[in-house]
PDB file of N, CA and C in Angstrom:
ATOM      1  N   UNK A   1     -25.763  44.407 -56.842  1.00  0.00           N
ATOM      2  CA  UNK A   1     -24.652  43.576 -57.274  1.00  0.00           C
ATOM      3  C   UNK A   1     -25.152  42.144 -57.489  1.00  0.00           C
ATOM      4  N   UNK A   2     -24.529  41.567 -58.909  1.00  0.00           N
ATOM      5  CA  UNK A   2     -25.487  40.347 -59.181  1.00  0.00           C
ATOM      6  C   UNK A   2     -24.803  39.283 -58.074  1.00  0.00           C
ATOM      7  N   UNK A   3     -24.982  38.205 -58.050  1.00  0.00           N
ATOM      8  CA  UNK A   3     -24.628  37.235 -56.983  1.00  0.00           C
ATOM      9  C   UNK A   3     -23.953  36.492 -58.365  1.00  0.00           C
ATOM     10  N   UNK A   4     -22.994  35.582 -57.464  1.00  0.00           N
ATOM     11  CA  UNK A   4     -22.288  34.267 -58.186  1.00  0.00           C
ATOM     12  C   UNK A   4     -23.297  33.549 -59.064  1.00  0.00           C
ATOM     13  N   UNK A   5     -24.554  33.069 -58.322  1.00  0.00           N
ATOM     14  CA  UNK A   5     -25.524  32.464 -59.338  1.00  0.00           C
ATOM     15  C   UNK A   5     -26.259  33.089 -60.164  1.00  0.00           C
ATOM     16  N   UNK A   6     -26.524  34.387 -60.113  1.00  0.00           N
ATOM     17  CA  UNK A   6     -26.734  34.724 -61.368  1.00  0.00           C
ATOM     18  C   UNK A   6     -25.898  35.457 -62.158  1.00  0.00           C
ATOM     19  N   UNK A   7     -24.775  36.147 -62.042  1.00  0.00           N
ATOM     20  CA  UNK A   7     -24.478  35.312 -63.448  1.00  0.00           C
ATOM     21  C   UNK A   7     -24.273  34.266 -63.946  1.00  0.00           C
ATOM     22  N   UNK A   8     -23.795  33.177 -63.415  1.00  0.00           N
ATOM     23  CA  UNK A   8     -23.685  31.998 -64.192  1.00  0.00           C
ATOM     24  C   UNK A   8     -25.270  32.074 -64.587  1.00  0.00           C
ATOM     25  N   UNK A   9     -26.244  32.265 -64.136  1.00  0.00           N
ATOM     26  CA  UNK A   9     -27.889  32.255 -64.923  1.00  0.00           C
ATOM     27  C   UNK A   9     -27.438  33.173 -66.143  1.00  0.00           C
ATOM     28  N   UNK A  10     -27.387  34.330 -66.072  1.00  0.00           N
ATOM     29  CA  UNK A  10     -26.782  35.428 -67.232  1.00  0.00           C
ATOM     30  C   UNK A  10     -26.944  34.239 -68.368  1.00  0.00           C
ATOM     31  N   UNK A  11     -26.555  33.395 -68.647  1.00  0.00           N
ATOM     32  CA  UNK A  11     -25.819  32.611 -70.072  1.00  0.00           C
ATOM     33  C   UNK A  11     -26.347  31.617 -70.294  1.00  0.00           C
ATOM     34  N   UNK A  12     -26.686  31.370 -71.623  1.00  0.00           N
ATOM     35  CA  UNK A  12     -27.181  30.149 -71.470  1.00  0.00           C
ATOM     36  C   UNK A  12     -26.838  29.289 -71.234  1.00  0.00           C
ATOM     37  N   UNK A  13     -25.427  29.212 -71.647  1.00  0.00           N
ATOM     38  CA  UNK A  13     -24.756  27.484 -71.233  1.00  0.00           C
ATOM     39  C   UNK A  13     -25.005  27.810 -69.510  1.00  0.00           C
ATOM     40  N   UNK A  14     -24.371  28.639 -68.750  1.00  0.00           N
ATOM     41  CA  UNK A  14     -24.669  28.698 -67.436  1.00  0.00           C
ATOM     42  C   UNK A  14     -26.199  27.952 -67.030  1.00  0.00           C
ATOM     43  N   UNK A  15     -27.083  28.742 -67.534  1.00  0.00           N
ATOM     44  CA  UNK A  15     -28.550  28.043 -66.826  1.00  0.00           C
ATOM     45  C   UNK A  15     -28.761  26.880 -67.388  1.00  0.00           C
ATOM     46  N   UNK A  16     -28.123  26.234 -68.525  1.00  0.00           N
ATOM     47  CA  UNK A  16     -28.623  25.504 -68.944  1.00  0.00           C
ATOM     48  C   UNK A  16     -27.085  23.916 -67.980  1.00  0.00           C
ATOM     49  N   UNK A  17     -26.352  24.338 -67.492  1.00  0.00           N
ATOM     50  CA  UNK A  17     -25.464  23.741 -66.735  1.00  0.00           C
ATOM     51  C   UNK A  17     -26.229  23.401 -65.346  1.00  0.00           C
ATOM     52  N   UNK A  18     -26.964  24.902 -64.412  1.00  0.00           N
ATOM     53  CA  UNK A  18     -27.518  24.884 -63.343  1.00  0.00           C
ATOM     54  C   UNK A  18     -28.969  24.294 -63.610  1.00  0.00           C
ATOM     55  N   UNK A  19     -29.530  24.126 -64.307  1.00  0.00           N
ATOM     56  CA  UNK A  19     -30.347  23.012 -64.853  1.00  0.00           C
ATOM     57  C   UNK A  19     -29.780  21.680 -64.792  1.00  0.00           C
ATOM     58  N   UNK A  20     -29.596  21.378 -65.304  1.00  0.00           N
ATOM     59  CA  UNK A  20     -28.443  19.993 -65.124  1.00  0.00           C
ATOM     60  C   UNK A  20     -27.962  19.313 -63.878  1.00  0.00           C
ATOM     61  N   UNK A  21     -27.071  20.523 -63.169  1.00  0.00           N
ATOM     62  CA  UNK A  21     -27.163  20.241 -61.826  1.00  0.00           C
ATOM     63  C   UNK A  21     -28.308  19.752 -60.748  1.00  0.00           C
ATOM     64  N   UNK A  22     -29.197  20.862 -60.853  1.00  0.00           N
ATOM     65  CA  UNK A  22     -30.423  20.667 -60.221  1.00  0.00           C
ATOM     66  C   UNK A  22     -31.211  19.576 -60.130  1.00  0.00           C
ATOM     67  N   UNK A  23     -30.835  18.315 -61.557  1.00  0.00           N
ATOM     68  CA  UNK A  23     -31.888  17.585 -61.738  1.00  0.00           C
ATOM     69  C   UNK A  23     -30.996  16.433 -61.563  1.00  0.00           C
ATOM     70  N   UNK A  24     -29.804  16.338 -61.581  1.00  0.00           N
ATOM     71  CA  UNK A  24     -28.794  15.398 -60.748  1.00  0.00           C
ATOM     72  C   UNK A  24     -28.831  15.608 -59.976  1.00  0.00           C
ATOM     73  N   UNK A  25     -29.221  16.488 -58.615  1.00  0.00           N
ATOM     74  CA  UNK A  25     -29.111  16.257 -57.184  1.00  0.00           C
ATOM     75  C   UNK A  25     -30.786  15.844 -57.207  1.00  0.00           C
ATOM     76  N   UNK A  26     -31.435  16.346 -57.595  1.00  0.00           N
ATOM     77  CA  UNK A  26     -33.255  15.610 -57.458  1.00  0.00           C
ATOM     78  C   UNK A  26     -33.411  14.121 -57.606  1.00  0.00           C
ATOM     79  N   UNK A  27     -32.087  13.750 -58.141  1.00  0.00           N
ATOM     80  CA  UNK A  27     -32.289  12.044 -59.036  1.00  0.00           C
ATOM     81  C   UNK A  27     -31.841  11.500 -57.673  1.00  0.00           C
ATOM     82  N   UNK A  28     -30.499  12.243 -56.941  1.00  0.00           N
ATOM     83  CA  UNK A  28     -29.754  11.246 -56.077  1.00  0.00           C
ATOM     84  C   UNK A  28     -29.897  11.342 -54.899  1.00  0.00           C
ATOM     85  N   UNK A  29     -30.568  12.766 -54.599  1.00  0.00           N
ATOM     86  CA  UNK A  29     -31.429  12.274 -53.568  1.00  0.00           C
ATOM     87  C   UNK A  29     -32.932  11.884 -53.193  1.00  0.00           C
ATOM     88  N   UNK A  30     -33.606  11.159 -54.037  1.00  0.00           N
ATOM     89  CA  UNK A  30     -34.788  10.279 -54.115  1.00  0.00           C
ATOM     90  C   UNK A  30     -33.948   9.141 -53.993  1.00  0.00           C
ATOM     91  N   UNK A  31     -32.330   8.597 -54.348  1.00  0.00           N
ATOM     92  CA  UNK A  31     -32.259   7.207 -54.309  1.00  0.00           C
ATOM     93  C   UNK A  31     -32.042   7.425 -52.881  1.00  0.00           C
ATOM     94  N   UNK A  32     -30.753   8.393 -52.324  1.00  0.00           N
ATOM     95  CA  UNK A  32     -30.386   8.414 -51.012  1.00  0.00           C
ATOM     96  C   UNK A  32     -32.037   8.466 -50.034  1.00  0.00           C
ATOM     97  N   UNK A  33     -32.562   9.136 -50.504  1.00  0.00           N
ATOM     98  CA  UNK A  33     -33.855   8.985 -49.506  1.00  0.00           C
ATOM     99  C   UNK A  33     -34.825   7.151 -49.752  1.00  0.00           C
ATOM    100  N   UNK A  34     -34.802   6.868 -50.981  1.00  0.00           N
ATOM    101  CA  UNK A  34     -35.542   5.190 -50.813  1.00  0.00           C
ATOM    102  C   UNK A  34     -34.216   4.677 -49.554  1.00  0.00           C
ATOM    103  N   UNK A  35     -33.010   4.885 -49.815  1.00  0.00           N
ATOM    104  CA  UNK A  35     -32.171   4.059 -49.746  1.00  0.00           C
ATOM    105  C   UNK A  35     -32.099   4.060 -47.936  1.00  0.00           C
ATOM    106  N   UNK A  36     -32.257   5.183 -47.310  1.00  0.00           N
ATOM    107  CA  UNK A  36     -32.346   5.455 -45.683  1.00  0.00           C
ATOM    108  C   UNK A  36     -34.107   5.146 -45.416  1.00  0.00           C
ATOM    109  N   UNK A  37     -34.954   5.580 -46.391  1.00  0.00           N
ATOM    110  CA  UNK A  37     -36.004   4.329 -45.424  1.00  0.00           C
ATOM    111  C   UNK A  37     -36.718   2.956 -45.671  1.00  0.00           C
ATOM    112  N   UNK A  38     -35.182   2.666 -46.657  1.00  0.00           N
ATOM    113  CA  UNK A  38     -35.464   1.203 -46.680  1.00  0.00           C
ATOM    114  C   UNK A  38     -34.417   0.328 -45.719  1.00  0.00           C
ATOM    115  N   UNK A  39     -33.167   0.997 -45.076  1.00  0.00           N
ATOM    116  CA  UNK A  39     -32.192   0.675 -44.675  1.00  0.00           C
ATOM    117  C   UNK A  39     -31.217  -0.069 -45.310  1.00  0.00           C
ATOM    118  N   UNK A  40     -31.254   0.526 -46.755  1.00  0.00           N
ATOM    119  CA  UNK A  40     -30.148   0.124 -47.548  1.00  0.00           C
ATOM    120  C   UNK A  40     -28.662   0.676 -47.618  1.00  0.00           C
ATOM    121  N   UNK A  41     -27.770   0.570 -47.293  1.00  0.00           N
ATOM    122  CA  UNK A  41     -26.354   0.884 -47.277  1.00  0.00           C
ATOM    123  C   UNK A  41     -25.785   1.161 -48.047  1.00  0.00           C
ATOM    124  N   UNK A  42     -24.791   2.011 -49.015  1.00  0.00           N
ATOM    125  CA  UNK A  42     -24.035   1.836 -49.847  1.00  0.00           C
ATOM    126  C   UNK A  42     -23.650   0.487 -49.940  1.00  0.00           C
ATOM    127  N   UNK A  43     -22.927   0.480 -48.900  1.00  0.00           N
ATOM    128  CA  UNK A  43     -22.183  -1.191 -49.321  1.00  0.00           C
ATOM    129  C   UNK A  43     -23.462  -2.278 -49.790  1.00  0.00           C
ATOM    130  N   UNK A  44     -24.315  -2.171 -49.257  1.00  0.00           N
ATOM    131  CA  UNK A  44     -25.613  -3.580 -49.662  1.00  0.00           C
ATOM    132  C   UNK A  44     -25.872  -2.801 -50.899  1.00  0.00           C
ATOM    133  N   UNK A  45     -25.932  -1.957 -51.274  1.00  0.00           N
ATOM    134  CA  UNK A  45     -26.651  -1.385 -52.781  1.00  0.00           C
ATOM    135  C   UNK A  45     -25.223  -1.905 -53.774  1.00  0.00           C
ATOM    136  N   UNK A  46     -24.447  -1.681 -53.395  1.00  0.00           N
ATOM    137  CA  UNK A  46     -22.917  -1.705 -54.080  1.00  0.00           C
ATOM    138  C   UNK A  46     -23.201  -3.766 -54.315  1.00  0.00           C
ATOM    139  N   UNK A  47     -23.102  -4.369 -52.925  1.00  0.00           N
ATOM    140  CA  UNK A  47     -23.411  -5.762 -53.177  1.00  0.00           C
ATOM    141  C   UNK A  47     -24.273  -5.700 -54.097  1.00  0.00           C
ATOM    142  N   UNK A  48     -25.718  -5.454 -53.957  1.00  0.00           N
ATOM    143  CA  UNK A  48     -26.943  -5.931 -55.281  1.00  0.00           C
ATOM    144  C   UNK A  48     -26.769  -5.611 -56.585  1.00  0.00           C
ATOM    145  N   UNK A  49     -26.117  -4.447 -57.157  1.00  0.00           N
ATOM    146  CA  UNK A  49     -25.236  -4.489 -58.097  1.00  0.00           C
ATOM    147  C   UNK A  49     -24.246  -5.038 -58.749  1.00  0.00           C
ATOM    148  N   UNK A  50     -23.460  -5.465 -57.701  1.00  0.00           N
ATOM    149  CA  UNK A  50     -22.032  -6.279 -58.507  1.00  0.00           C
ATOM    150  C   UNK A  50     -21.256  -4.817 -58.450  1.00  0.00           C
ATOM    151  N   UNK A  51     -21.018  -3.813 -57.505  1.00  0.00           N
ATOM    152  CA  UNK A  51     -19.926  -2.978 -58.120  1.00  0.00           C
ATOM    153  C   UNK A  51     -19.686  -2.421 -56.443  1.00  0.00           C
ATOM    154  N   UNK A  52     -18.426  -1.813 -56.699  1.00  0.00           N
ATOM    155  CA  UNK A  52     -17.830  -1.402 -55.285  1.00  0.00           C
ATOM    156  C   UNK A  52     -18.547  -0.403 -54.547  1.00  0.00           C
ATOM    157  N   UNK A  53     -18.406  -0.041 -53.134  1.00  0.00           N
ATOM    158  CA  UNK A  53     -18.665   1.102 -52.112  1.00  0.00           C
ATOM    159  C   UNK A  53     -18.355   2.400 -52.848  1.00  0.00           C
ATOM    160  N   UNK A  54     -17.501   1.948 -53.065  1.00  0.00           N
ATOM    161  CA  UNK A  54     -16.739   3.599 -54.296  1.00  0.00           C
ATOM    162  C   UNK A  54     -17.553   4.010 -55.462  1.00  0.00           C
ATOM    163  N   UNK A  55     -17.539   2.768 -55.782  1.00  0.00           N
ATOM    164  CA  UNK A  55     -18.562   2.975 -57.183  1.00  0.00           C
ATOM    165  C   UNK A  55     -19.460   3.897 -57.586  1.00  0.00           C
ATOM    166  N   UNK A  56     -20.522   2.911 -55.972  1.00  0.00           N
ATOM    167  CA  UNK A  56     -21.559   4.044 -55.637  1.00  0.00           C
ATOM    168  C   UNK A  56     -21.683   5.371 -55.186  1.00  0.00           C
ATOM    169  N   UNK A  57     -20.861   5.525 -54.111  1.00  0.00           N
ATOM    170  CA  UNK A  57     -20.586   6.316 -53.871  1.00  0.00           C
ATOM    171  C   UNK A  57     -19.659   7.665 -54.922  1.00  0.00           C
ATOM    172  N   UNK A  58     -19.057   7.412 -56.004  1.00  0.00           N
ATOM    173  CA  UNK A  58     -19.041   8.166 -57.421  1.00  0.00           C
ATOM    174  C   UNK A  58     -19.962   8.857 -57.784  1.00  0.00           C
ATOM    175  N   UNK A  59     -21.234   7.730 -58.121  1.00  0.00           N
ATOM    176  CA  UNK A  59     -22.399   7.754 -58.896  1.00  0.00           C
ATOM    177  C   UNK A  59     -23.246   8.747 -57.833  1.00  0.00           C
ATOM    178  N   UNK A  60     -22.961   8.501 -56.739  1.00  0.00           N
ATOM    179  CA  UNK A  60     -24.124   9.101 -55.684  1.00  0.00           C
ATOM    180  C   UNK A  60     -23.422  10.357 -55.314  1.00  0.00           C
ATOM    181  N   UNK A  61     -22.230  10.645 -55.380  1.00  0.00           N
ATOM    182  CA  UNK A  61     -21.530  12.047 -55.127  1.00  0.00           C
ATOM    183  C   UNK A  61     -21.453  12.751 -56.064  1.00  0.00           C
ATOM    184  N   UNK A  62     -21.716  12.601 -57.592  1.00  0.00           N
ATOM    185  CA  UNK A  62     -21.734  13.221 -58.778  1.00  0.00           C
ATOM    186  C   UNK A  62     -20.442  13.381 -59.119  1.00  0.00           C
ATOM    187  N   UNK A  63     -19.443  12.536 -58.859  1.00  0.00           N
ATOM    188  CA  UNK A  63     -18.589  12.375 -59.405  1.00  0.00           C
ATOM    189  C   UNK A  63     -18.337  11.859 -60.351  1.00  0.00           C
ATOM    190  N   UNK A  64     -19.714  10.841 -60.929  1.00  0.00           N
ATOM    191  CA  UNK A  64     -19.314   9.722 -62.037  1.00  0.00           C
ATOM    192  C   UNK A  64     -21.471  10.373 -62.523  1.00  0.00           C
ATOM    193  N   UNK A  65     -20.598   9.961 -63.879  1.00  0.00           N
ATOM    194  CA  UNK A  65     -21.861  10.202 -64.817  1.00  0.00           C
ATOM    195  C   UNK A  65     -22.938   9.141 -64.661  1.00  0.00           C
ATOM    196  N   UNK A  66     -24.494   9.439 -64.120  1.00  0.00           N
ATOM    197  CA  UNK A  66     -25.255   9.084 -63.658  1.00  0.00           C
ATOM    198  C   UNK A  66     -26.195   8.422 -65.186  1.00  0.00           C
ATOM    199  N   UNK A  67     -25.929   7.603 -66.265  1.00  0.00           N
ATOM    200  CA  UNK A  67     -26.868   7.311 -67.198  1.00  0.00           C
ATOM    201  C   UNK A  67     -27.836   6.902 -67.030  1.00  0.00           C
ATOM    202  N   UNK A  68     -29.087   7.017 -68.053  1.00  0.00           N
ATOM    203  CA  UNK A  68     -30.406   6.131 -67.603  1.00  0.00           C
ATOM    204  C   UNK A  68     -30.010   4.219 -67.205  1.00  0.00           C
ATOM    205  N   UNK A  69     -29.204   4.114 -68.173  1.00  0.00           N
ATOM    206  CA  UNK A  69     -28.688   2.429 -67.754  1.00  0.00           C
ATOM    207  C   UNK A  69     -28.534   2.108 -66.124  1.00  0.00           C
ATOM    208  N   UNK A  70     -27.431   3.155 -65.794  1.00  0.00           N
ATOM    209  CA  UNK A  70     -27.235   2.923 -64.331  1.00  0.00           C
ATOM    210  C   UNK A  70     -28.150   3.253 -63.361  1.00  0.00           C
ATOM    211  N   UNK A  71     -28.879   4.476 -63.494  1.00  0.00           N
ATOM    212  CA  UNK A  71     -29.832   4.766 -63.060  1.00  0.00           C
ATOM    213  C   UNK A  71     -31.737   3.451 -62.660  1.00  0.00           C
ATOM    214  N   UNK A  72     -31.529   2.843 -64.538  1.00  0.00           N
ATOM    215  CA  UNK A  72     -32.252   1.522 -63.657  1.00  0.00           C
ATOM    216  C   UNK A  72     -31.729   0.688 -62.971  1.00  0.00           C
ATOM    217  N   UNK A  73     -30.662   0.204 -62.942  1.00  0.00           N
ATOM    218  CA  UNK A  73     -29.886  -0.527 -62.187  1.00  0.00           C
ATOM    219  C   UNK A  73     -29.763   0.129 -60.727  1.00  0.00           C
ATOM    220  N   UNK A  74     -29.734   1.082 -60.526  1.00  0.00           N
ATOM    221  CA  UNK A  74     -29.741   1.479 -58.786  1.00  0.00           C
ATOM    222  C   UNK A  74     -31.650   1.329 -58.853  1.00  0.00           C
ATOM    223  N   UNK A  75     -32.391   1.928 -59.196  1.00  0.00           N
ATOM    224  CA  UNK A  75     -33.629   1.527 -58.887  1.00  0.00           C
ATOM    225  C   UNK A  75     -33.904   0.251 -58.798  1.00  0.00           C
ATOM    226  N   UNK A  76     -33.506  -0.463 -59.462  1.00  0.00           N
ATOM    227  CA  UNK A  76     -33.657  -1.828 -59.570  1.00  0.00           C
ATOM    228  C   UNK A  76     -33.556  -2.553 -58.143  1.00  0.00           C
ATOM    229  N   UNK A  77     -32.015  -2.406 -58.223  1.00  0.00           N
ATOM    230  CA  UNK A  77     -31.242  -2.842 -57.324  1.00  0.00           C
ATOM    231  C   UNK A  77     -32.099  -2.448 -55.826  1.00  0.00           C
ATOM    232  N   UNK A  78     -33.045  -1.227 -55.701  1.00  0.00           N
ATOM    233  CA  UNK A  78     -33.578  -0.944 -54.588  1.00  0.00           C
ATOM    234  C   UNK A  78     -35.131  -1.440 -54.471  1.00  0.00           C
ATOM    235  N   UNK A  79     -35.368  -2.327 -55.897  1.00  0.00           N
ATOM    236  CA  UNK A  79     -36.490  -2.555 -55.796  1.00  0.00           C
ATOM    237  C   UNK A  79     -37.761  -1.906 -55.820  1.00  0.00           C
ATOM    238  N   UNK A  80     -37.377  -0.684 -56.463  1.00  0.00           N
ATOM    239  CA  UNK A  80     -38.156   0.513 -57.070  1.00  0.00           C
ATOM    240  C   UNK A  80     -38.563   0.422 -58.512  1.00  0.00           C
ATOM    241  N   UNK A  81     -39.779   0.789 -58.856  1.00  0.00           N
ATOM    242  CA  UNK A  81     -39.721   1.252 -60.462  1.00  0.00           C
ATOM    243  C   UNK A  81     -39.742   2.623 -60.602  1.00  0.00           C
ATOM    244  N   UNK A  82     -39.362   3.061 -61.979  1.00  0.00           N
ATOM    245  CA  UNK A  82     -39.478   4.248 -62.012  1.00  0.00           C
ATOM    246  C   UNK A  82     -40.222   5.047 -62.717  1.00  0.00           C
ATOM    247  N   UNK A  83     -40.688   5.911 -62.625  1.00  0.00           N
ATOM    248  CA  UNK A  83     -42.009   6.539 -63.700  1.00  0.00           C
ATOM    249  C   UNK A  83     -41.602   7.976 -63.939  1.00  0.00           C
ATOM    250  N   UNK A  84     -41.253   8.129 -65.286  1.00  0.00           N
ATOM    251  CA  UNK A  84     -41.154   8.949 -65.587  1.00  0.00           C
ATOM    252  C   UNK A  84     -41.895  10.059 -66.465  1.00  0.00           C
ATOM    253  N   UNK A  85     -41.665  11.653 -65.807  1.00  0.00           N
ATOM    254  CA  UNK A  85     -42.874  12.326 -66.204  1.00  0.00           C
ATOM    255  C   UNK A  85     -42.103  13.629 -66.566  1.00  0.00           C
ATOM    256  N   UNK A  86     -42.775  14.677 -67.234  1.00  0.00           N
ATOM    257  CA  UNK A  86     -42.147  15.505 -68.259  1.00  0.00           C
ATOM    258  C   UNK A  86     -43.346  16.721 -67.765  1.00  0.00           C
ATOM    259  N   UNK A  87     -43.243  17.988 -67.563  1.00  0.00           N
ATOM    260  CA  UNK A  87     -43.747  19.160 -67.102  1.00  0.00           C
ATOM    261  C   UNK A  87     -43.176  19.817 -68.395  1.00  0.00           C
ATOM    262  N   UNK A  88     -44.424  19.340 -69.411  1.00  0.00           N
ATOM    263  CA  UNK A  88     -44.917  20.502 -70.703  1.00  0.00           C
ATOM    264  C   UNK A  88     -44.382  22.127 -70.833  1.00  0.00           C
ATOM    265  N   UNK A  89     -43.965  22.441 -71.877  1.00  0.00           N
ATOM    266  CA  UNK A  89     -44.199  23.561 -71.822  1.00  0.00           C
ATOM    267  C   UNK A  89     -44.985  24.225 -72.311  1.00  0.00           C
ATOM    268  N   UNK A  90     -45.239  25.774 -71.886  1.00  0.00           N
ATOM    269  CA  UNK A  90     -46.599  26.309 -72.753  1.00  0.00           C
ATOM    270  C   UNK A  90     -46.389  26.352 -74.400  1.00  0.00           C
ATOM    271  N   UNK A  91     -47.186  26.161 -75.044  1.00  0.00           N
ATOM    272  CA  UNK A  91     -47.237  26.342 -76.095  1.00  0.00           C
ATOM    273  C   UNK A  91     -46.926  28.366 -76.212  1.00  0.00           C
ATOM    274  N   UNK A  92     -46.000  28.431 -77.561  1.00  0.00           N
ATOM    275  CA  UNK A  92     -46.096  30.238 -77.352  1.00  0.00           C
ATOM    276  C   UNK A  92     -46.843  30.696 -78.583  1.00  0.00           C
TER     277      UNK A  92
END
């Protein structure tokens, strides 16, 4: 008997959704992890921004759409850069 997650895999929009997912929780928790061993707070990240506890907490609960814009702006804001890297695919 297939499980809940696969079928949603079954389809493409499905895997291509659980893709998606996957790489929004990888984004937010690398900030939540700078952010606990730098001892940064929502609220102090929310201050260095200019935007509310809620805000962040939106952005960091996946409630609110995470763009590259905002995305430098929380790195920023944590005093991180970011480097971004791309895992090729095989040529067929």
């Amino acid at each position: 008997m297939a499980s809940y997650i696969d079928n949603i895999r079954s389809t493409s929009k499905g895997a291509k959704s659980l893709r998606q997912e996957a790489f929004i929780l990888e984004v937010t928790e690398i900030i939540c992890k700078l952010m606990k061993q730098d001892g940064i707070s929502r609220t102090e990240l929310a201050k260095r921004m200019g935007h509310t506890k809620g805000r962040i907490s939106q952005l960091l609960d996946g409630e609110a759409n995470l763009t590259l814009r905002s995305l430098s702006d929380i790195f920023d804001a944590l005093g991180h850069k970011v480097i971004v890297a791309v895992e090729m695919k095989r040529e067929r």
